[in-house]
Protein backbone atom coordinates (compact mmCIF):
# COMPACT_ATOMS: atom_id res chain seq x y z
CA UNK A 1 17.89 13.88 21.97
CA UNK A 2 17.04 11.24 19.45
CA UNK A 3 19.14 8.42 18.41
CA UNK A 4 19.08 6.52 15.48
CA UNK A 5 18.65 2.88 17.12
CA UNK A 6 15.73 4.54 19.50
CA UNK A 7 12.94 2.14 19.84
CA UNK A 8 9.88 2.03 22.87
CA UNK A 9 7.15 -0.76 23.34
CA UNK A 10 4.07 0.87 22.15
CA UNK A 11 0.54 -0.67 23.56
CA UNK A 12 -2.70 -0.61 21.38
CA UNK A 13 -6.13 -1.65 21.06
CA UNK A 14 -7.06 -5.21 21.43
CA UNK A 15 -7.90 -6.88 18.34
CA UNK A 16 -11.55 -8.87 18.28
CA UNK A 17 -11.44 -12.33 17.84
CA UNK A 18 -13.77 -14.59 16.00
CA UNK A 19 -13.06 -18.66 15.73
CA UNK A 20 -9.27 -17.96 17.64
CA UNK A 21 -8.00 -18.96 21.12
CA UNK A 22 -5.38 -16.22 20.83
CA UNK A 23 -5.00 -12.90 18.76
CA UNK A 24 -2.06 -10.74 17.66
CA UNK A 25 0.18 -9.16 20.59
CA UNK A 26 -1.55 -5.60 22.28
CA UNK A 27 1.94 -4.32 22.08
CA UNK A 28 4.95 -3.76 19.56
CA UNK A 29 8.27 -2.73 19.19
CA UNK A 30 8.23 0.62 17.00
CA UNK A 31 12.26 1.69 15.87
CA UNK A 32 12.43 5.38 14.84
CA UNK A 33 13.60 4.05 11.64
CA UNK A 34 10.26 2.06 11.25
CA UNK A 35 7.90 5.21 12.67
CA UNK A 36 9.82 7.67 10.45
CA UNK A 37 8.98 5.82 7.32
CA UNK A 38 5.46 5.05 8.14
CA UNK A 39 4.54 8.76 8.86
CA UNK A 40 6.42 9.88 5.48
CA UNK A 41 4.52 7.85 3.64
CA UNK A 42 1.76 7.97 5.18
CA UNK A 43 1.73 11.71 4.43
CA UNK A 44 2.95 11.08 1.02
CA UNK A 45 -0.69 9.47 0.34
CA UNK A 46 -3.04 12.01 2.10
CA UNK A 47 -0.64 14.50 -0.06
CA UNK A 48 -1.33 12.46 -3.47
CA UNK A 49 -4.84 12.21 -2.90
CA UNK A 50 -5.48 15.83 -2.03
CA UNK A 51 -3.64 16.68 -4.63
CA UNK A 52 -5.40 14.12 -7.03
CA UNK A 53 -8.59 15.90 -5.94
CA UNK A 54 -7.43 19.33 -6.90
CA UNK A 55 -6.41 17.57 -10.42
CA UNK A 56 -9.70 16.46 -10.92
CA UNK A 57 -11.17 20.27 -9.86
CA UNK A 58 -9.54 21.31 -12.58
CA UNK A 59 -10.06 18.83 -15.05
CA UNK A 60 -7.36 17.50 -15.89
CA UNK A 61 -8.17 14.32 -13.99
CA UNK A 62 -11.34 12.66 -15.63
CA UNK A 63 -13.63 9.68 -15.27
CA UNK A 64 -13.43 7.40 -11.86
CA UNK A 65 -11.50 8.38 -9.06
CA UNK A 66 -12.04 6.78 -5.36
CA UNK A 67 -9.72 8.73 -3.02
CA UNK A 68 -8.10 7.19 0.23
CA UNK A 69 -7.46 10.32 2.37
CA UNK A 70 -8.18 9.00 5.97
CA UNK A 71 -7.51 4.87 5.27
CA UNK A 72 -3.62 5.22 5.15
CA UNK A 73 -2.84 3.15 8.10
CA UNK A 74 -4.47 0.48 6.18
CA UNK A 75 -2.42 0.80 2.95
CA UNK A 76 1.40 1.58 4.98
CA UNK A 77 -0.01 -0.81 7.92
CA UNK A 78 -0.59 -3.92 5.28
CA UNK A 79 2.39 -3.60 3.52
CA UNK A 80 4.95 -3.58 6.73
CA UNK A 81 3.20 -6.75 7.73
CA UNK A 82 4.10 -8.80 4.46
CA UNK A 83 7.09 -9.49 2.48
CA UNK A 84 7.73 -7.84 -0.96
CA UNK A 85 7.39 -11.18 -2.29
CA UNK A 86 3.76 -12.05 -1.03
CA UNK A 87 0.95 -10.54 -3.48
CA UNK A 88 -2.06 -7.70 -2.51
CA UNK A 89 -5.22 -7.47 -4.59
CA UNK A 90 -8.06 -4.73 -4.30
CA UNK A 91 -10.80 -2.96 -5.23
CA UNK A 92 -10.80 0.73 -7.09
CA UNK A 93 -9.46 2.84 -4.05
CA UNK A 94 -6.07 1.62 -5.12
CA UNK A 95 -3.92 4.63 -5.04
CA UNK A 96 -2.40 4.20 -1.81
CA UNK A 97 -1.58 0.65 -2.23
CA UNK A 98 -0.33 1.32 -5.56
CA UNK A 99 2.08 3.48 -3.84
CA UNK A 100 2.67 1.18 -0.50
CA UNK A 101 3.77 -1.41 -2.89
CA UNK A 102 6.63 0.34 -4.45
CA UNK A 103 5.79 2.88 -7.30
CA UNK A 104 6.07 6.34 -7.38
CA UNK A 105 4.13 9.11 -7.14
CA UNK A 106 4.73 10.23 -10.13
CA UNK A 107 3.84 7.42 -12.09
CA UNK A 108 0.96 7.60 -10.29
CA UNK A 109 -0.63 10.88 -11.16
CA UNK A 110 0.66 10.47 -14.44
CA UNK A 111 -1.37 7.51 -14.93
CA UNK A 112 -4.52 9.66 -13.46
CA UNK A 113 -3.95 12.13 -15.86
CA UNK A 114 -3.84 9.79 -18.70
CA UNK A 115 -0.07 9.78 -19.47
CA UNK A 116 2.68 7.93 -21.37
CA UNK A 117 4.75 7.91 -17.68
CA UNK A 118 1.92 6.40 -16.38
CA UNK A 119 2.31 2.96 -14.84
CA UNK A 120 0.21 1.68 -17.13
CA UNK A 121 1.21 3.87 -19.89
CA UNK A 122 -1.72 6.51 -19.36
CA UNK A 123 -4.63 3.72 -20.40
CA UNK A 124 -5.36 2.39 -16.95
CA UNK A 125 -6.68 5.33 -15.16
CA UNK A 126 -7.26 5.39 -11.21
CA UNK A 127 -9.27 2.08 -10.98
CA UNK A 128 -6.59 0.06 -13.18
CA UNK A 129 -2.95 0.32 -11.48
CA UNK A 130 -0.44 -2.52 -11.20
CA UNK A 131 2.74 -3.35 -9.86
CA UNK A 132 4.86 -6.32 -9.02
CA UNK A 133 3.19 -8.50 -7.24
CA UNK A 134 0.05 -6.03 -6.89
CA UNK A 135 -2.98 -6.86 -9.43
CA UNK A 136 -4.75 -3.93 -9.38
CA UNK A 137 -6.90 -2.00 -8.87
CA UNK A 138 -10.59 -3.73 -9.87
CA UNK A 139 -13.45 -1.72 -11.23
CA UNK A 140 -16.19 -4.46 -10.57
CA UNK A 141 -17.74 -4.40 -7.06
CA UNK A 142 -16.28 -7.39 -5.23
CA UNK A 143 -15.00 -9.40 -8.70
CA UNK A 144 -11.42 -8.81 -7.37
CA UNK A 145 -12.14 -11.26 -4.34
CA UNK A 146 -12.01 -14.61 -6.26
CA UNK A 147 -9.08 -13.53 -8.18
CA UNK A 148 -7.03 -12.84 -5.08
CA UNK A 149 -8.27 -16.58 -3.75
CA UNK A 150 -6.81 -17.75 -7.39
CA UNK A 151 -3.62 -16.06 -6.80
CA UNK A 152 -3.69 -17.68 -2.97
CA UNK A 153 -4.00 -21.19 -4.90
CA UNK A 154 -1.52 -20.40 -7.02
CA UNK A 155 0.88 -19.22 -4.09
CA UNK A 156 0.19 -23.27 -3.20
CA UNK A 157 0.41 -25.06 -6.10
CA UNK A 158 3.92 -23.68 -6.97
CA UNK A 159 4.62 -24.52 -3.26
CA UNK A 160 5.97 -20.95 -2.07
CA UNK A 161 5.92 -19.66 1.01
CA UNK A 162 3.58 -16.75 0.29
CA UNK A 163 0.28 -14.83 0.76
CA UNK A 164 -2.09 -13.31 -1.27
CA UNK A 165 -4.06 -10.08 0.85
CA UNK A 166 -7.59 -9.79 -1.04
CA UNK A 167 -9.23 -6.31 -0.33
CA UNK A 168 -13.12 -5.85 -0.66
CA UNK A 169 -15.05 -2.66 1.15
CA UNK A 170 -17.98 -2.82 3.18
CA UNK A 171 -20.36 -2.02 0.07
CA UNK A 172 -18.94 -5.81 -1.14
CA UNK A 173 -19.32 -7.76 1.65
CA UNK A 174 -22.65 -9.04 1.07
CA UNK A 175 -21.69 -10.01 -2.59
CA UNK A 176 -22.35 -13.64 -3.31
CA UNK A 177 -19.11 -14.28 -5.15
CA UNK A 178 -17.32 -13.31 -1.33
CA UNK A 179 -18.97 -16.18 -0.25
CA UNK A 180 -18.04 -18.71 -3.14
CA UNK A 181 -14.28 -17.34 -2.52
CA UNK A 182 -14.53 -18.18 1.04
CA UNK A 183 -15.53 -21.98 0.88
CA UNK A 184 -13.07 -22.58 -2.15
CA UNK A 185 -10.20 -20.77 0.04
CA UNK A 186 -11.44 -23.05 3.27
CA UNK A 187 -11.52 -26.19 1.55
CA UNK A 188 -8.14 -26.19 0.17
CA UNK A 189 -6.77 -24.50 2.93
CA UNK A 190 -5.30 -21.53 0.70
CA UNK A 191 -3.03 -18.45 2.07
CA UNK A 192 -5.16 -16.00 1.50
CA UNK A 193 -5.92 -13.23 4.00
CA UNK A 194 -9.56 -11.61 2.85
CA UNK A 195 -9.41 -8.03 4.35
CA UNK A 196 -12.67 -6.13 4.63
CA UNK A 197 -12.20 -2.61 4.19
CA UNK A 198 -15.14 -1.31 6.64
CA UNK A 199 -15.11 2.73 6.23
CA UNK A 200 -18.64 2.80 7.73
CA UNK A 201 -20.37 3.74 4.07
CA UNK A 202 -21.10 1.48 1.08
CA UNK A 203 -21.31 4.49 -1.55
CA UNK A 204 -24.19 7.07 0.36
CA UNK A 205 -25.24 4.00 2.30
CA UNK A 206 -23.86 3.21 5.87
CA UNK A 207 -23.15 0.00 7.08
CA UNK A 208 -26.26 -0.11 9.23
CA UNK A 209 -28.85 0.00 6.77
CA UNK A 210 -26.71 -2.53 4.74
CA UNK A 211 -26.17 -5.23 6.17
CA UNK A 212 -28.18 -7.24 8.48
CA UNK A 213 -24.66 -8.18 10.70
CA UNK A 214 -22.24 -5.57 10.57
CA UNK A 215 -19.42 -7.65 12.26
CA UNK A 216 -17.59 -8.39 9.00
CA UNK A 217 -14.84 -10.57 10.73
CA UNK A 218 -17.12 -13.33 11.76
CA UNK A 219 -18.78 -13.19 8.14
CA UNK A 220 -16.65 -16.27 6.93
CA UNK A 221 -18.36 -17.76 9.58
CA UNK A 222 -15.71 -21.46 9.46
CA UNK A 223 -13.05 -19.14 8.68
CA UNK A 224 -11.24 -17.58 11.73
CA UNK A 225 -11.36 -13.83 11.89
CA UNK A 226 -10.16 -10.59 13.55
CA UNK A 227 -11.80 -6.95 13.88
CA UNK A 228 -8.73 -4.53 13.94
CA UNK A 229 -8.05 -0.79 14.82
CA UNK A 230 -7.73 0.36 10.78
CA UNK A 231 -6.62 3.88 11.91
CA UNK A 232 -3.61 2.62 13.55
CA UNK A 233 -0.72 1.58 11.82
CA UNK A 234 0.39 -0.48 14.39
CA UNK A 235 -2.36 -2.39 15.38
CA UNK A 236 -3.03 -2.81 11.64
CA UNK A 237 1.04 -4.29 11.37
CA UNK A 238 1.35 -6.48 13.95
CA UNK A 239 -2.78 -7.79 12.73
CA UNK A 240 -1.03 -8.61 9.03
CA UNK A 241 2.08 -10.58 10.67
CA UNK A 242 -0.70 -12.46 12.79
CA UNK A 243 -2.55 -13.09 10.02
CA UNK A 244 -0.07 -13.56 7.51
CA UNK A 245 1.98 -16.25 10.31
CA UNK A 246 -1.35 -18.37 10.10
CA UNK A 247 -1.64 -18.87 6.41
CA UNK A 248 1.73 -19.43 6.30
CA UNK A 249 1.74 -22.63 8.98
CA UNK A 250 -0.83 -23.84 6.31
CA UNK A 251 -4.23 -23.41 8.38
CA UNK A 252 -6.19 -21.57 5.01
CA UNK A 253 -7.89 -18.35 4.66
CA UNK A 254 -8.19 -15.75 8.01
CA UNK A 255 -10.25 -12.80 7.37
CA UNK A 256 -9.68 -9.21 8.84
CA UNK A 257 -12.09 -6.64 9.39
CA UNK A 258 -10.29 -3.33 9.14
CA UNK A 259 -12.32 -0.47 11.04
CA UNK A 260 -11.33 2.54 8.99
CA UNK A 261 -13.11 6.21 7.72
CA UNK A 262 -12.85 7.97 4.32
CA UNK A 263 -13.07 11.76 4.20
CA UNK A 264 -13.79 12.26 1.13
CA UNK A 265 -16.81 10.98 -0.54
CA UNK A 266 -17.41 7.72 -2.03
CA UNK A 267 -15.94 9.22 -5.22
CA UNK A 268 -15.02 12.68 -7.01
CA UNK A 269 -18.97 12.66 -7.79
CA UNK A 270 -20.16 12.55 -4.39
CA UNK A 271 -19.23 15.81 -1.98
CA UNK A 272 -19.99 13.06 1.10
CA UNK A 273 -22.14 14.96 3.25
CA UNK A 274 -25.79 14.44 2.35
CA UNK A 275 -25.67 10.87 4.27
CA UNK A 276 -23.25 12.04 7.05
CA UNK A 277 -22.68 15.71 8.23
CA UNK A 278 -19.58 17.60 8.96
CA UNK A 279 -19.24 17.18 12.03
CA UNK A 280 -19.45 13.43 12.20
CA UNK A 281 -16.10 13.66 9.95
CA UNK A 282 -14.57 16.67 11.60
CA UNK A 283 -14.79 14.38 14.61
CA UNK A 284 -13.02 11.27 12.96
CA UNK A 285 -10.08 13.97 11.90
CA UNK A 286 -9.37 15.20 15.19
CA UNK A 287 -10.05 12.06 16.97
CA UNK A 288 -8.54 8.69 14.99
CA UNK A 289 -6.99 10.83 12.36
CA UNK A 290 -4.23 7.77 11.26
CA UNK A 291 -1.06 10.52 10.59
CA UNK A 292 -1.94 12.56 14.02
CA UNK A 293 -2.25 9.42 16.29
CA UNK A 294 1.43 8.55 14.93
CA UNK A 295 3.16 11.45 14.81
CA UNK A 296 1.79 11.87 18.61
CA UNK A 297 2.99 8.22 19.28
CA UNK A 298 6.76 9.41 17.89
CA UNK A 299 6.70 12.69 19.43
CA UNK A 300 5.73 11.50 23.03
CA UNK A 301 7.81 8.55 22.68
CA UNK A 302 11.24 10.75 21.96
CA UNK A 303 11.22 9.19 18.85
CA UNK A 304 11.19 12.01 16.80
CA UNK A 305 10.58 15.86 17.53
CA UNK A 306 7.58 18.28 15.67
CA UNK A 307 10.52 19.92 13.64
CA UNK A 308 11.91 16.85 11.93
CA UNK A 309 8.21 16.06 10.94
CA UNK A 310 7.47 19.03 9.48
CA UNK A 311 10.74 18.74 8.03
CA UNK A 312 9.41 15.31 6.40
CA UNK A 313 5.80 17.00 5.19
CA UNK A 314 7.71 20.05 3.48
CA UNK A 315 10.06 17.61 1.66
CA UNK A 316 6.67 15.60 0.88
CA UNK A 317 4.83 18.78 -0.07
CA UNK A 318 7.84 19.20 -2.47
CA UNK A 319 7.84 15.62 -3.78
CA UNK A 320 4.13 15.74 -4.75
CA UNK A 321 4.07 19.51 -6.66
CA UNK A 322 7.28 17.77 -8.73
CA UNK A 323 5.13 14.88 -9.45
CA UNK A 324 2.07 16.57 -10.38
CA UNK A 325 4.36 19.11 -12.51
CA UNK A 326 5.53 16.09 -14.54
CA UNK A 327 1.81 14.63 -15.09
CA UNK A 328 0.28 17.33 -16.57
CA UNK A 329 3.82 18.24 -18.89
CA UNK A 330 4.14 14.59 -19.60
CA UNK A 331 2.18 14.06 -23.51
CA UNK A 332 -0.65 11.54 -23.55
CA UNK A 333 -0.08 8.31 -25.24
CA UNK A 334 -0.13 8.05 -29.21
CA UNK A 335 -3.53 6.39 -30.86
CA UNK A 336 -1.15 3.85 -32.09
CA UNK A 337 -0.20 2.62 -29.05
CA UNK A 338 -4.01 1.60 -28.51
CA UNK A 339 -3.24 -1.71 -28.93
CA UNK A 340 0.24 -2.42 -27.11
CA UNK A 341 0.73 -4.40 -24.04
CA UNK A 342 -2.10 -6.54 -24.01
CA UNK A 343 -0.26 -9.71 -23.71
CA UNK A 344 3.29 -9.30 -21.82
CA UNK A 345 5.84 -11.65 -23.88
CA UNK A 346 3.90 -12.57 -27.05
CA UNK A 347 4.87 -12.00 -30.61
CA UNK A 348 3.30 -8.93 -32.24
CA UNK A 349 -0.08 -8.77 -34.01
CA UNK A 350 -3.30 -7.28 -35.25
CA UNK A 351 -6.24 -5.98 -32.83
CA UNK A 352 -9.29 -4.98 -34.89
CA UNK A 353 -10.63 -1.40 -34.02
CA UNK A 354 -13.61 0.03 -33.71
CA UNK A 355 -15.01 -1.51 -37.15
CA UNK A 356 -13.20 -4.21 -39.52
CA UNK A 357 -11.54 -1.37 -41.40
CA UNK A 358 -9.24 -0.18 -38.30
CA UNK A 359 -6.31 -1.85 -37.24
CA UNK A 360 -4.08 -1.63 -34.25
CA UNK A 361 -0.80 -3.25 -33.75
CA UNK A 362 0.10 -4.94 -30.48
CA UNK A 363 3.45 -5.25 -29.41
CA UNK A 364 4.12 -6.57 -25.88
């Protein structure tokens, strides 16, 4: 039996500490309410991305695309630990946070298939996705990671209660900028939680052969930091409330180091196993795999039973062939629209095209 208001105390792995007496809590509280939404969309993700990937097998997807399959406790994890209201910035494996922070799936592969439902109208593409409070979706390695400390000052200077998360992979971390973003976030003692994304691989190249310390947490070095479970939603959660409770009680920037695995390869262009073989991954699925160690959790927990998941993945199944129906019907955007949106409450006017000759309207 299984009742709504069902809830257990669920323990998980200690978090590593770096420059902090005390850490997050090794247990939580998950509801059934809570667990049933983080597995749905959890699988709604893995079921976007694969079906992204099919997209782009057929080419109707084309250019960049980063997939996420495998990081989804990171994306669903992040999100339950912040309010709507606080602001999330990242790099160009955006989809799932995209989603996580409140569009649909269907905007979503319409805007990877280059369409006027889009969310950004069919000319953003997979690296260039925004929503409220969610900037995107950055195609420059590591460029997004001042921005997001410029959107933590901002959070300050209009003297709201709010936190900017500013999301960088392992392949970034030894960017110089990082480093400029951390001392300007410690000296002015800005909310801004810098997350490091650590899926073992830098493009083809694995953290190893990188970087001369792979403990990214203690890489702000006078900025606290914590090394956190990324393929568990939980320990990811209750990490973000942590983190997000310490910016908010005005002691600056915390960093977060979240240990997570990608099973795809770095992008559509790289089939991921001629720098790590099939096994290693097979081993990651049916060991840490981030939907499996949840829907256990829920299952053994009398939270929820195997039916009413699969219940949940046939209605996803059904959610994602709709969408993906509606992005390759949908028409593409008109060449007159080239121009549009480029400022977001300004008066119309001229953008110059290709040569002096060509024209384009913007309208906001």
């Amino acid at each position: 039996m299984y009742y709504l208001d069902a809830n257990r105390l669920i323990p998980f792995q200690k978090c590593d500490l770096h420059r902090l007496e005390e850490g997050p809590p090794v247990t939580t509280v998950l509801t059934r309410e809570d667990g049933l939404r983080y597995y749905r969309m959890m699988q709604t993700v893995r079921r976007m991305e694969l079906k992204a990937d099919q997209l782009y097998k057929q080419k109707i997807i084309r250019g960049f695309c980063h997939l996420c399959d495998g990081q989804e406790a990171c994306c669903v994890g992040l999100e339950a630990g912040i309010n709507p209201t606080d602001h999330l910035i990242t790099a160009y494996r955006a989809h799932g946070f995209t989603f996580t922070r409140g569009l649909s799936v269907r905007e979503i592969l319409a805007e990877l298939t280059g369409r006027r439902g889009g969310c950004a109208k069919g000319k953003g593409g997979s690296m260039h996705m925004y929503a409220k409070n969610f900037y995107g979706g950055n195609g420059i390695v590591g460029a997004q990671v001042p921005l997001g400390a410029g959107i933590a000052l901002a959070c300050k200077y209009n003297g709201k209660d709010e936190v900017c998360l500013t999301l960088y992979g392992d392949g970034a971390a030894n960017q110089g900028q990082i480093f400029e973003a951390y001392n300007m976030a410690a000296l002015w003692k800005l909310p801004c939680i810098f997350i490091c994304e650590n899926n073992r691989y830098g493009m083809g190249t694995s953290v190893e052969r990188a970087a001369a310390s792979t403990d990214y947490y203690k890489r702000g070095d006078f900025i606290p930091g914590l090394r956190v479970d990324g393929m568990d939603v939980l320990c990811v959660r209750e990490a973000t409330k942590f983190a997000a409770a310490h910016c908010r009680a005005g002691k600056g920037p915390i960093l977060m180091e979240l240990q997570t695995y990608r099973y795809h390869g770095h992008s559509m262009s790289d089939p991921g196993v001629s720098y790590r073989t099939r096994e290693e991954i097979q081993e990651v699925r049916s060991k840490s795999d981030p939907i499996m160690l949840l829907k256990d959790r829920m299952v053994n927990n009398d939270l929820a039973s195997v039916e009413e998941l699969k219940e949940i993945d046939v209605e996803v199944r059904k959610e994602i062939e709709d969408a993906a129906q509606f992005a390759t019907a949908d028409p593409e955007p008109p060449l007159e629209e080239l121009g549009y949106h480029i400022y977001s409450s300004d008066p119309p006017f001229e953008v110059r095209g290709a040569n002096q000759w060509i024209k384009f309207k913007s309208i906001s």
